[in-house]
C-alpha atoms as a PDB file:
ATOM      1  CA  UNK A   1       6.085  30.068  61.680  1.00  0.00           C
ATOM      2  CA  UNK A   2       9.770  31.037  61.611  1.00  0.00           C
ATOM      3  CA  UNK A   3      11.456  31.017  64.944  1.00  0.00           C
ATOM      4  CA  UNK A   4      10.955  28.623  68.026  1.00  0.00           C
ATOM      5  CA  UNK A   5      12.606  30.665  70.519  1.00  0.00           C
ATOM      6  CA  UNK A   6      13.543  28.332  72.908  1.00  0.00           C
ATOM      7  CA  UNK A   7      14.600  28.318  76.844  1.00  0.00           C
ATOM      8  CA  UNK A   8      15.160  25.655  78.795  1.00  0.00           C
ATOM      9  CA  UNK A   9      15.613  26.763  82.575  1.00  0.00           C
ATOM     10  CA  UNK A  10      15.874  25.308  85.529  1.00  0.00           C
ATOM     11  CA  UNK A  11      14.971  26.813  89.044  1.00  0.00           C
ATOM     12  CA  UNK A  12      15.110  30.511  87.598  1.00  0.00           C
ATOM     13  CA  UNK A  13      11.438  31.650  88.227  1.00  0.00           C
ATOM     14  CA  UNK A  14      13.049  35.159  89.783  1.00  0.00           C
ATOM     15  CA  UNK A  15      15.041  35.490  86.055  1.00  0.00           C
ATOM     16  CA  UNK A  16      11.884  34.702  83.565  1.00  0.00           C
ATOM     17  CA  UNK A  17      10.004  37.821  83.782  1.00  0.00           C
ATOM     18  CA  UNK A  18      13.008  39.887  82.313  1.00  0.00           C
ATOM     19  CA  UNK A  19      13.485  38.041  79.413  1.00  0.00           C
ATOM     20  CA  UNK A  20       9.537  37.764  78.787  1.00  0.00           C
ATOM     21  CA  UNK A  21       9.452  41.721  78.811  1.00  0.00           C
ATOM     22  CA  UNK A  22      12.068  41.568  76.090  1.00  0.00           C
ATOM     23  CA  UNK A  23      10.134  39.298  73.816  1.00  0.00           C
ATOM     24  CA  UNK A  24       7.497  41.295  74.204  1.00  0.00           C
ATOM     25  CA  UNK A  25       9.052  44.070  73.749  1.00  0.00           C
ATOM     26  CA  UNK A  26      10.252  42.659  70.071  1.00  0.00           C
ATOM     27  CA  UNK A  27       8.918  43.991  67.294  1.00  0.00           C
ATOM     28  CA  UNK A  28       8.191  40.753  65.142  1.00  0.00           C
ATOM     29  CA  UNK A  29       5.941  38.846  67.674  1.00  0.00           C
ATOM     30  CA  UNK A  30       5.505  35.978  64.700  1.00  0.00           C
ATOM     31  CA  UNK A  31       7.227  33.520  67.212  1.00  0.00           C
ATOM     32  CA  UNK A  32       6.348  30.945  69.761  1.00  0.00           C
ATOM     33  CA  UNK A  33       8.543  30.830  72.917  1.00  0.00           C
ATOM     34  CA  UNK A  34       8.672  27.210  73.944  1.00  0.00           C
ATOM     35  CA  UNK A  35       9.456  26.627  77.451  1.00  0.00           C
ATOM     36  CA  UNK A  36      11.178  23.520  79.220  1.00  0.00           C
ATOM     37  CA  UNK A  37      11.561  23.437  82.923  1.00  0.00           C
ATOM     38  CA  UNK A  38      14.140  21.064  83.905  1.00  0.00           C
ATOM     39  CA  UNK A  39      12.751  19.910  86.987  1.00  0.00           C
ATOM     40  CA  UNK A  40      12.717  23.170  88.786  1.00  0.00           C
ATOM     41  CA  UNK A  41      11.674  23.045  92.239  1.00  0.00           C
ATOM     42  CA  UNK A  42      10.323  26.755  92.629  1.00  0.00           C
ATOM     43  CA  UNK A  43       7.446  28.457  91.112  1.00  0.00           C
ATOM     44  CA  UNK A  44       8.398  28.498  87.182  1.00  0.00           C
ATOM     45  CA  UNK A  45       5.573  26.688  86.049  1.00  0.00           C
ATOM     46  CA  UNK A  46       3.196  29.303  87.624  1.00  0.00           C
ATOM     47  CA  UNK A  47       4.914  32.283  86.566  1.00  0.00           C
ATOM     48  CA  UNK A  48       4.665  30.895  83.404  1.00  0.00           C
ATOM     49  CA  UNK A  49       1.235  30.411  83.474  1.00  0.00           C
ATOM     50  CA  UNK A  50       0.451  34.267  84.599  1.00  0.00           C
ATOM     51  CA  UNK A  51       2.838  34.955  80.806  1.00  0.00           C
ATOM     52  CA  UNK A  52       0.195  32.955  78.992  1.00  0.00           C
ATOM     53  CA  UNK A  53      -2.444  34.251  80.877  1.00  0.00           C
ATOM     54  CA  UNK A  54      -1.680  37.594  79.343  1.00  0.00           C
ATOM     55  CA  UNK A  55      -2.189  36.233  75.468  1.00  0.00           C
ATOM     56  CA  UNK A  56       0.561  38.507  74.196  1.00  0.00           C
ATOM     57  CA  UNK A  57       2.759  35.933  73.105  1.00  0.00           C
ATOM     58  CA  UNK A  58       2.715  32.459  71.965  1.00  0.00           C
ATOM     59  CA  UNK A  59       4.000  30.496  74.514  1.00  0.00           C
ATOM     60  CA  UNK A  60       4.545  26.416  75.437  1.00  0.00           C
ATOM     61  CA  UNK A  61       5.494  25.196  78.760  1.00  0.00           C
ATOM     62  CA  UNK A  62       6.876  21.581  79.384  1.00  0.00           C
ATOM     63  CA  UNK A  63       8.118  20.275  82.204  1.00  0.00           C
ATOM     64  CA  UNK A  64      10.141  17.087  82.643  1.00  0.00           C
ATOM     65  CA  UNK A  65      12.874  15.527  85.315  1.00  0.00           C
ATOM     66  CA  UNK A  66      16.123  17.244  85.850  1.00  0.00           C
ATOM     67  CA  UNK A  67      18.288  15.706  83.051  1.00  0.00           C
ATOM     68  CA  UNK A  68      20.871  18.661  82.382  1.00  0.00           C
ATOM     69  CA  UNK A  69      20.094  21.435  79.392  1.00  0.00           C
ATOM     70  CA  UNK A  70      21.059  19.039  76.672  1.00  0.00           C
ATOM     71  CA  UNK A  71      17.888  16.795  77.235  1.00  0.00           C
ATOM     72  CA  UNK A  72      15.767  20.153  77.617  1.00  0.00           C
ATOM     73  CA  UNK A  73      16.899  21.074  73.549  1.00  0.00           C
ATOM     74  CA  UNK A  74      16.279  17.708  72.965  1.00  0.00           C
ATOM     75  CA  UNK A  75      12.874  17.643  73.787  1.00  0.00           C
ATOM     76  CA  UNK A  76      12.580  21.496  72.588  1.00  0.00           C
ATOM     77  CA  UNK A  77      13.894  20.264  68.807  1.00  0.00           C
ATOM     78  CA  UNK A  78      11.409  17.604  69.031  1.00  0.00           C
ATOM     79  CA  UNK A  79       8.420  19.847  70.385  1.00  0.00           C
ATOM     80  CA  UNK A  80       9.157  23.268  68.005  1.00  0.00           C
ATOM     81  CA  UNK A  81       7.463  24.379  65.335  1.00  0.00           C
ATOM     82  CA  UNK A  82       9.555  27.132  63.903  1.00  0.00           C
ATOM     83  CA  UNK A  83      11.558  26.112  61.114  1.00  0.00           C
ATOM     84  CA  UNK A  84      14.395  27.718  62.980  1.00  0.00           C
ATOM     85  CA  UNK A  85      15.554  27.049  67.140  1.00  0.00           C
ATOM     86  CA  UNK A  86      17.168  30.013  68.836  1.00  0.00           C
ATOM     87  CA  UNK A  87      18.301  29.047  72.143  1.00  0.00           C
ATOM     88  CA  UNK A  88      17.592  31.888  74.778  1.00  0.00           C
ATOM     89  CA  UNK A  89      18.393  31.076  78.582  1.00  0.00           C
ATOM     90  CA  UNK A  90      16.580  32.671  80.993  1.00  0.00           C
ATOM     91  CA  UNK A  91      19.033  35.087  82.371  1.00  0.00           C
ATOM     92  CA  UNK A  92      19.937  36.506  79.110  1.00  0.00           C
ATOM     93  CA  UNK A  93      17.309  39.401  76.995  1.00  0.00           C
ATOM     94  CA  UNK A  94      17.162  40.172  73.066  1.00  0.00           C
ATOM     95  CA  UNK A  95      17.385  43.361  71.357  1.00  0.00           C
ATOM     96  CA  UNK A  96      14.497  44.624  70.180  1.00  0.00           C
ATOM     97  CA  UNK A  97      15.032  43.742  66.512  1.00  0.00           C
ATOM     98  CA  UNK A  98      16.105  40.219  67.217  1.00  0.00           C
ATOM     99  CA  UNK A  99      13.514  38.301  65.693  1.00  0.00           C
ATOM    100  CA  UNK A 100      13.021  41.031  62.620  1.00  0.00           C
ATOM    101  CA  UNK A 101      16.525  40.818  61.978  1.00  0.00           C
ATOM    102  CA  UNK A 102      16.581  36.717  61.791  1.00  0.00           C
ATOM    103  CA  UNK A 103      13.748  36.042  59.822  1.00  0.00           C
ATOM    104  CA  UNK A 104      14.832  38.862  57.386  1.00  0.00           C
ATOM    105  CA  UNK A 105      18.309  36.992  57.119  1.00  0.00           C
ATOM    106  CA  UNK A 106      16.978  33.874  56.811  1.00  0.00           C
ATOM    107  CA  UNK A 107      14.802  35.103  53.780  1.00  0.00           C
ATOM    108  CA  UNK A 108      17.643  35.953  51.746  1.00  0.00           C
ATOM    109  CA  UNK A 109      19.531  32.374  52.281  1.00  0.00           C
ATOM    110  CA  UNK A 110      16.574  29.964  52.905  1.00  0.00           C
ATOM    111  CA  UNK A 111      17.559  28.323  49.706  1.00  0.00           C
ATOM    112  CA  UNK A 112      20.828  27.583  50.027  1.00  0.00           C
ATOM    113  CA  UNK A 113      21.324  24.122  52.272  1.00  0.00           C
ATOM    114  CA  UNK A 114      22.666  25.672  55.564  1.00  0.00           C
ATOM    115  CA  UNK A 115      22.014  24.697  58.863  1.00  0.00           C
ATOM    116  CA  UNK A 116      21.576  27.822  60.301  1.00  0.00           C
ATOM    117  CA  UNK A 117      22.300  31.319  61.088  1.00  0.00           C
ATOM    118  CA  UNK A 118      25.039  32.935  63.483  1.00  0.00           C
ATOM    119  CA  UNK A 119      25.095  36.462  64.990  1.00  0.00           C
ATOM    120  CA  UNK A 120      26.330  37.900  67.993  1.00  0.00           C
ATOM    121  CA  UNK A 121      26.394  37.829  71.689  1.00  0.00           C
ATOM    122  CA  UNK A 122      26.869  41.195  73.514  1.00  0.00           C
ATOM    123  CA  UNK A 123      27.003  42.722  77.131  1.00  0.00           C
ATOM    124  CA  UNK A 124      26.530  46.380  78.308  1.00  0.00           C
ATOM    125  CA  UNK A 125      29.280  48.562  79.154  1.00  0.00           C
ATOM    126  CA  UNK A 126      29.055  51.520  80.344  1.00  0.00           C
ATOM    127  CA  UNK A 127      25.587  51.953  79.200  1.00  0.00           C
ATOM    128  CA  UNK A 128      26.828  50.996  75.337  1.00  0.00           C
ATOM    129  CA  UNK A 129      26.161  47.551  73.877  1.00  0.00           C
ATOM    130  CA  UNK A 130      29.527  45.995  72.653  1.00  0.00           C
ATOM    131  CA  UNK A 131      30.202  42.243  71.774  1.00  0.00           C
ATOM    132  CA  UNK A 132      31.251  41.011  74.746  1.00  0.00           C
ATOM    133  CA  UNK A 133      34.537  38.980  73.559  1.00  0.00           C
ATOM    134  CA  UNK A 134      35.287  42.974  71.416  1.00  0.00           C
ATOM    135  CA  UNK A 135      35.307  40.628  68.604  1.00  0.00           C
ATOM    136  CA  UNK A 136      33.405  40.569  65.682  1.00  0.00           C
ATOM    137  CA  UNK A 137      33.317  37.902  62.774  1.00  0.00           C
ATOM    138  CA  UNK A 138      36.207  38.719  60.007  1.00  0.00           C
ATOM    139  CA  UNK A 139      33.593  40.049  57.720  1.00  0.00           C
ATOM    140  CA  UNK A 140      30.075  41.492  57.991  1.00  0.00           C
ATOM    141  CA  UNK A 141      28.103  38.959  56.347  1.00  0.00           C
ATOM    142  CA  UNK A 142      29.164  35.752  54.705  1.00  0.00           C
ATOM    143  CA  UNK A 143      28.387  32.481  54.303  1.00  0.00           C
ATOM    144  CA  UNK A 144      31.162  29.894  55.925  1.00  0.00           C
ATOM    145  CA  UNK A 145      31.657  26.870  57.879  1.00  0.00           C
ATOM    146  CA  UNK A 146      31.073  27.272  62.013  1.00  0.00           C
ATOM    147  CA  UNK A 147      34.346  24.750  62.275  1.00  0.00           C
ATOM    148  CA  UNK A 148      36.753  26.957  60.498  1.00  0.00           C
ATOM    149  CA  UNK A 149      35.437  30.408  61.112  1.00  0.00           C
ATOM    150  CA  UNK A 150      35.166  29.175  65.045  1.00  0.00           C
ATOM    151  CA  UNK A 151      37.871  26.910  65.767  1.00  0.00           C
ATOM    152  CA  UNK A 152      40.506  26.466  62.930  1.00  0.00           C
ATOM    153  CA  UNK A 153      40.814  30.686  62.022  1.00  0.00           C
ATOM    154  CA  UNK A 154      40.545  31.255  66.131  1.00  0.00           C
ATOM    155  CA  UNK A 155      37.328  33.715  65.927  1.00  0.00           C
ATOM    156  CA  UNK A 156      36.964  35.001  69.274  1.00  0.00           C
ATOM    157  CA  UNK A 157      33.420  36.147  68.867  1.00  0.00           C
ATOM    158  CA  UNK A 158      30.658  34.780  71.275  1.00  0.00           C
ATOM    159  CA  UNK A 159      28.003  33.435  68.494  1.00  0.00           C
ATOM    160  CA  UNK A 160      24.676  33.235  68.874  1.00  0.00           C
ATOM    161  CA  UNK A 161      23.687  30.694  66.645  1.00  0.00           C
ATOM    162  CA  UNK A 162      20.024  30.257  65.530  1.00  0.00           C
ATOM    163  CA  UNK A 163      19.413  26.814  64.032  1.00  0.00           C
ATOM    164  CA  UNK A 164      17.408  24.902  61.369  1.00  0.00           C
ATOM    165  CA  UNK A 165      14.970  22.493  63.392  1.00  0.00           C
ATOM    166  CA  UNK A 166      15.270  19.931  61.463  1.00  0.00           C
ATOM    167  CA  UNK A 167      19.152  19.625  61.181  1.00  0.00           C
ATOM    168  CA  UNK A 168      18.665  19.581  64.863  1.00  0.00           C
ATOM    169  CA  UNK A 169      16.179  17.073  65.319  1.00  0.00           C
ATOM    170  CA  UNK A 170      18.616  14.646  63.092  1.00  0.00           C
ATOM    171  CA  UNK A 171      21.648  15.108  65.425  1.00  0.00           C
ATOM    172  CA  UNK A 172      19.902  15.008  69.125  1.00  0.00           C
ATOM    173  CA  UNK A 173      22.369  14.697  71.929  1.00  0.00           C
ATOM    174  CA  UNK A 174      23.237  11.432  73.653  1.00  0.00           C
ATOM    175  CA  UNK A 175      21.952  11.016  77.307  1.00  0.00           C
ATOM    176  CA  UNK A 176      24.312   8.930  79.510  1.00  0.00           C
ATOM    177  CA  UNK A 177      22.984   7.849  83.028  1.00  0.00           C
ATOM    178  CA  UNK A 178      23.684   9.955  85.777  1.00  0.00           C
ATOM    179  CA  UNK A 179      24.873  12.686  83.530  1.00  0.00           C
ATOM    180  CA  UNK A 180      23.576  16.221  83.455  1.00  0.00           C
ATOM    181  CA  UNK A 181      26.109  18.362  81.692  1.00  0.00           C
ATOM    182  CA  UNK A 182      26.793  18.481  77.875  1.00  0.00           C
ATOM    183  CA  UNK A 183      28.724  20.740  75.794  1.00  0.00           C
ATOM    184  CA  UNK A 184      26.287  22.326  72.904  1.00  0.00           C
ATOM    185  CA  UNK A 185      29.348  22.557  70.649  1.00  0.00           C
ATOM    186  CA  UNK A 186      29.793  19.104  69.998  1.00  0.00           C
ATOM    187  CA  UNK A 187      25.873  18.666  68.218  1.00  0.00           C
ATOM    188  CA  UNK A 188      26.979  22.142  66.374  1.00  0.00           C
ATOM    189  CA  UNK A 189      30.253  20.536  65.047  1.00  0.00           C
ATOM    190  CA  UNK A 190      28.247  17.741  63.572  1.00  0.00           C
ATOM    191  CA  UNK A 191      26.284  19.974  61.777  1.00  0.00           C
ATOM    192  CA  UNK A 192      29.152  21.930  60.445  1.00  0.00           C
ATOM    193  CA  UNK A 193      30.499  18.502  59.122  1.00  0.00           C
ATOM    194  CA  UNK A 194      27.802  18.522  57.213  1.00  0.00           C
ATOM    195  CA  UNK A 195      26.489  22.196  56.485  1.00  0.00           C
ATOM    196  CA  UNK A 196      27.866  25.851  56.304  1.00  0.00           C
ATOM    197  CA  UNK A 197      25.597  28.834  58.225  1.00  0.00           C
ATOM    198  CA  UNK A 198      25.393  32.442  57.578  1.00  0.00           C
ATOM    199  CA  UNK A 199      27.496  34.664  59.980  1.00  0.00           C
ATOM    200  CA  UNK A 200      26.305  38.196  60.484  1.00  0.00           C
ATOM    201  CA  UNK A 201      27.771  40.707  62.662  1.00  0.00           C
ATOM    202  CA  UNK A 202      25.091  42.223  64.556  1.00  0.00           C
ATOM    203  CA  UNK A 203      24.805  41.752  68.353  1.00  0.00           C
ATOM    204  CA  UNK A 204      21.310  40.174  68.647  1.00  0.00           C
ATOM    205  CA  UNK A 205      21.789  38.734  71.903  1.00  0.00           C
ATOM    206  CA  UNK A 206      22.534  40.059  75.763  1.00  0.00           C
ATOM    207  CA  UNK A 207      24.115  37.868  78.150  1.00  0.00           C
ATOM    208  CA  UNK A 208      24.654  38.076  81.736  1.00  0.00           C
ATOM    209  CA  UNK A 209      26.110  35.184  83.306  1.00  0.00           C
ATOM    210  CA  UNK A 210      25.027  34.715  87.250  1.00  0.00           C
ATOM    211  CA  UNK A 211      26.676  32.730  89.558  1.00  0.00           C
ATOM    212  CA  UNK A 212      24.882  28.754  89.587  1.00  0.00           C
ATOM    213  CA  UNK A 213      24.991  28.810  85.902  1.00  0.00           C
ATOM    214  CA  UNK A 214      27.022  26.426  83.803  1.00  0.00           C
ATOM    215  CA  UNK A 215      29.194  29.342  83.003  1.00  0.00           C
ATOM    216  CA  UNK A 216      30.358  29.289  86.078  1.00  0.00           C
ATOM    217  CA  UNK A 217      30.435  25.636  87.318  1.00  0.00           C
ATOM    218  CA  UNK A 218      33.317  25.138  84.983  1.00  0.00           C
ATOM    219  CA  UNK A 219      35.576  21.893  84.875  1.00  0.00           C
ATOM    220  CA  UNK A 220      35.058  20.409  87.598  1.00  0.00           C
ATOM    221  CA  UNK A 221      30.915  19.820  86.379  1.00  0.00           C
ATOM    222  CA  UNK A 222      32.532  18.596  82.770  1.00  0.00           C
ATOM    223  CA  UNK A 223      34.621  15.941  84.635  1.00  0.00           C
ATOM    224  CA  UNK A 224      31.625  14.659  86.659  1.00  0.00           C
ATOM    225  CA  UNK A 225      29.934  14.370  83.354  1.00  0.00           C
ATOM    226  CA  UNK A 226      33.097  12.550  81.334  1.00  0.00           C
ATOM    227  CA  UNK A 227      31.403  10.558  78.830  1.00  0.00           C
ATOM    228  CA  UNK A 228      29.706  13.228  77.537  1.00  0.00           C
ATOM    229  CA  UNK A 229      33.741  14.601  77.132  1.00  0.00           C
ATOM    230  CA  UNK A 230      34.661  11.887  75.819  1.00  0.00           C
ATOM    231  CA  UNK A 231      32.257  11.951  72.680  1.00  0.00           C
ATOM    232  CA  UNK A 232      32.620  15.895  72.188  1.00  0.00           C
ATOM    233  CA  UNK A 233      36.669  15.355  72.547  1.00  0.00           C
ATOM    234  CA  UNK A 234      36.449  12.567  70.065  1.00  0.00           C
ATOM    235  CA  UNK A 235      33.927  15.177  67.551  1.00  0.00           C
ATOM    236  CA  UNK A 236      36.773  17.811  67.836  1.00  0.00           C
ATOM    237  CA  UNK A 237      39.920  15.120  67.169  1.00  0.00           C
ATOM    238  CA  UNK A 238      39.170  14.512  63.225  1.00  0.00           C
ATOM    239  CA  UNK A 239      40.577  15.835  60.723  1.00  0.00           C
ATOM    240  CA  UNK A 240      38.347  18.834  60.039  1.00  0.00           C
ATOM    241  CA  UNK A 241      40.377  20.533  62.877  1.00  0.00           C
ATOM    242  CA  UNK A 242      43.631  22.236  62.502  1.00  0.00           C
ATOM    243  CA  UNK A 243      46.555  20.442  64.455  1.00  0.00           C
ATOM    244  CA  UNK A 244      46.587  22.528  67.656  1.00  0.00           C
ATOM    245  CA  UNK A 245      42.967  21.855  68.366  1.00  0.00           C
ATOM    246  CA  UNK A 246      43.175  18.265  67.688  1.00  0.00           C
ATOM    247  CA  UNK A 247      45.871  17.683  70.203  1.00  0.00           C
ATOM    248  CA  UNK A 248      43.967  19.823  72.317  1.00  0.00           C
ATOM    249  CA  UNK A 249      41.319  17.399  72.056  1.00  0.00           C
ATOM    250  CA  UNK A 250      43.137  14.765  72.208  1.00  0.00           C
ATOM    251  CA  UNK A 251      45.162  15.856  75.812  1.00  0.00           C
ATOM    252  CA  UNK A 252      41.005  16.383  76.844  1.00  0.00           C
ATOM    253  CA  UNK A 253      39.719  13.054  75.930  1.00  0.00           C
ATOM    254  CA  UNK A 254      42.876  11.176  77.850  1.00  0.00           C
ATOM    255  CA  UNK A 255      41.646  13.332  80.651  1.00  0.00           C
ATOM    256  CA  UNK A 256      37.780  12.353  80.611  1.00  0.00           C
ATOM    257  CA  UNK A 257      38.843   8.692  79.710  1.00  0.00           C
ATOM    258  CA  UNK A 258      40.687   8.931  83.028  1.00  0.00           C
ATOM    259  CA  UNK A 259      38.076  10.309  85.187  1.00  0.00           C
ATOM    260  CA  UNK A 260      35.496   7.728  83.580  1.00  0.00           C
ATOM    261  CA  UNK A 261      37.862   4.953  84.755  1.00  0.00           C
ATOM    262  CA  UNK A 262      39.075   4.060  81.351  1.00  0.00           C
ATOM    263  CA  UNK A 263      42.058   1.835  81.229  1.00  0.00           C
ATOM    264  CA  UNK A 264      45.097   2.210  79.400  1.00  0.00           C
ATOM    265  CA  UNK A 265      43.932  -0.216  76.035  1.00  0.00           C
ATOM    266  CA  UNK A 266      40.411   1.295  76.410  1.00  0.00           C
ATOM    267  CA  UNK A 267      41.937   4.785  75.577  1.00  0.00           C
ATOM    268  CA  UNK A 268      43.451   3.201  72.149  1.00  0.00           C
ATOM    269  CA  UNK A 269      39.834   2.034  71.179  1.00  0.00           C
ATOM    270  CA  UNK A 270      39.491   5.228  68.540  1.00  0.00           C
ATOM    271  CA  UNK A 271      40.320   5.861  65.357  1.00  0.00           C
ATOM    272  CA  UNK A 272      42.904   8.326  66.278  1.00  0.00           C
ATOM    273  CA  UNK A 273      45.828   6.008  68.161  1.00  0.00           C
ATOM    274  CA  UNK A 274      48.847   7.896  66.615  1.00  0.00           C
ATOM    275  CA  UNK A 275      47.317  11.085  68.477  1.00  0.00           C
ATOM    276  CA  UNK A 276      46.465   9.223  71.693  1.00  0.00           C
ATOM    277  CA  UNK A 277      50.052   7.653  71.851  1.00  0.00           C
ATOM    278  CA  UNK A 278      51.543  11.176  70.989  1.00  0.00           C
ATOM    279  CA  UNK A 279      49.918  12.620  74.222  1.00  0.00           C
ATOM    280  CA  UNK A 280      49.442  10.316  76.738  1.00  0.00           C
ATOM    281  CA  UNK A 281      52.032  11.107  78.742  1.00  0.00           C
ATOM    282  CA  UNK A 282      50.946  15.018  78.933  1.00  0.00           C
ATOM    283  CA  UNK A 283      47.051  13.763  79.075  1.00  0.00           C
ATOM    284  CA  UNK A 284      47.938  11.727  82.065  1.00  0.00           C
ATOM    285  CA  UNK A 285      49.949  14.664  84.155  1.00  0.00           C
ATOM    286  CA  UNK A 286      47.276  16.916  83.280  1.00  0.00           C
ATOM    287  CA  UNK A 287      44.645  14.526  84.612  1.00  0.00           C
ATOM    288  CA  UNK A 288      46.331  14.250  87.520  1.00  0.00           C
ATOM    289  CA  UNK A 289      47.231  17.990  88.174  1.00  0.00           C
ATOM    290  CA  UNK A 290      43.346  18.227  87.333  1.00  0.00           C
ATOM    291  CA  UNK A 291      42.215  15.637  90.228  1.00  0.00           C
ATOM    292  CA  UNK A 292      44.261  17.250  92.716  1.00  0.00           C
ATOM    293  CA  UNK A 293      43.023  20.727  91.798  1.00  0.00           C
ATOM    294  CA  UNK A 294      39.201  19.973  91.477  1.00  0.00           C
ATOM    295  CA  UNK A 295      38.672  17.263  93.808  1.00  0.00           C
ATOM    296  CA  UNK A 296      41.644  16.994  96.461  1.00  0.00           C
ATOM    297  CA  UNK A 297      40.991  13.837  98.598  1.00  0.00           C
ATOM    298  CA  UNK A 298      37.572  12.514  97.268  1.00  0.00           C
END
């Protein structure tokens, strides 16, 4: 099997049958669609059940305590058998060709050490599908590193990355106690440290982001959840990283170090002290700007 198509959801039973019509609706059904409910208290698990009840697609259903999305792909790496993991949420559809179009891609490069595979995200506008950033990737297919094309040339294109499994289950996300939120870039950095992908620019993918998604919960959910910052920041501060993102990083990880309590010589344990020293005095006005903003008085 090629593709796990993967979607981990959480309290979205209302969302599910729309994107189940579109992978039924694709026209390479050599997939399974692997499931994990984050702890949803509605009916997912049952309208789940009436999908598999219908035997037109290959579908898995686990459920497990709410633990944020990052544990759901790490139990979905773990649990997949498609060579490759596309991450679907369950507000968001395919085009019809989606699956066609990956596994032909993948064909052509399956044999060159990458990690993976990125296309493109899109939205309808006025009734035409158009990337939904108007970017598209500098050329129309080519093989390159996420890091650069991404961060260090300043692509504005909204990927949608399709992974190798296994590169994934090597580089699972940390869980820290009492936090659910996780950015997915930071396990997609550590593969590009160690692996290029394809890029091809084709829209594969249709968002729409609703309001209770992470899209939307924004920085005040990140600075609840500051260790995970912390480690992502610290990903995004080495040297792989042109200068402006690194001191982006850098002002970032001052931040979460603040909002995890972090003294002043626990923010010099890193291997990047000239950087921390350069912005701590920005880091620290931003952090408190930040506080004042996101959580007034608490």
């Amino acid at each position: 099997m090629t593709i796990t198509i993967f979607t981990p959801t959480y309290n979205r039973a209302h969302l599910l049958p729309r994107l189940y019509e579109s992978l039924c609706g694709q026209t390479n059904k050599d997939f399974e669609w692997l499931i994990v409910d984050d702890g949803s208290s509605d009916n997912t698990e049952e309208v789940v059940r009436d999908f598999s009840n219908e035997k037109v697609l290959d579908i898995r259903y686990i459920k497990k305590p709410n633990g944020g999305k990052h544990t759901a792909i790490n139990i979905g790496a773990q649990e997949a058998k498609g060579e490759m993991f596309f991450i679907v949420d369950s507000d968001d559809t395919l085009i019809a060709e989606a699956t066609d179009l990956i596994t032909a891609e993948w064909s052509k490069v399956r044999d060159k050490g990458l990690c993976g595979m990125s296309f493109l995200r899109g939205a309808y506008v006025d009734g035409r599908l158009q990337s939904r950033k108007e970017s598209m990737f500098p050329k129309d297919r080519f093989i390159g590193n996420f890091i650069d094309v991404k961060y260090n040339h300043g692509s504005s294109a909204d990927n949608a990355e399709v992974w190798v499994t296994e590169c994934l289950r090597r580089h699972p996300f940390n869980v820290y106690e009492g936090e659910r939120f996780m950015s997915e870039g930071m396990v997609w950095i550590r593969l590009a440290k160690e692996h290029d992908m394809l890029f091809v620019n084709r829209i594969i993918y249709i968002c729409e982001y609703l309001e209770g998604g992470l899209t939307n919960q924004g920085k005040k959910l990140r600075f609840l959840c500051p260790k995970g910052g912390i480690e992502g920041s610290l990903e995004t501060m080495s040297e792989h990283f042109n200068m402006k993102m690194r001191i982006k990083q850098t002002l970032l990880y001052i931040v979460y170090s603040k909002f995890d309590k972090r003294g002043l010589f626990d923010l010099f344990k890193c291997q990047y002290k000239g950087l921390v020293a350069l912005c701590l005095p920005a880091g620290y006005a931003i952090y408190y700007h930040w506080k004042r903003k996101y959580f007034g008085n608490e």
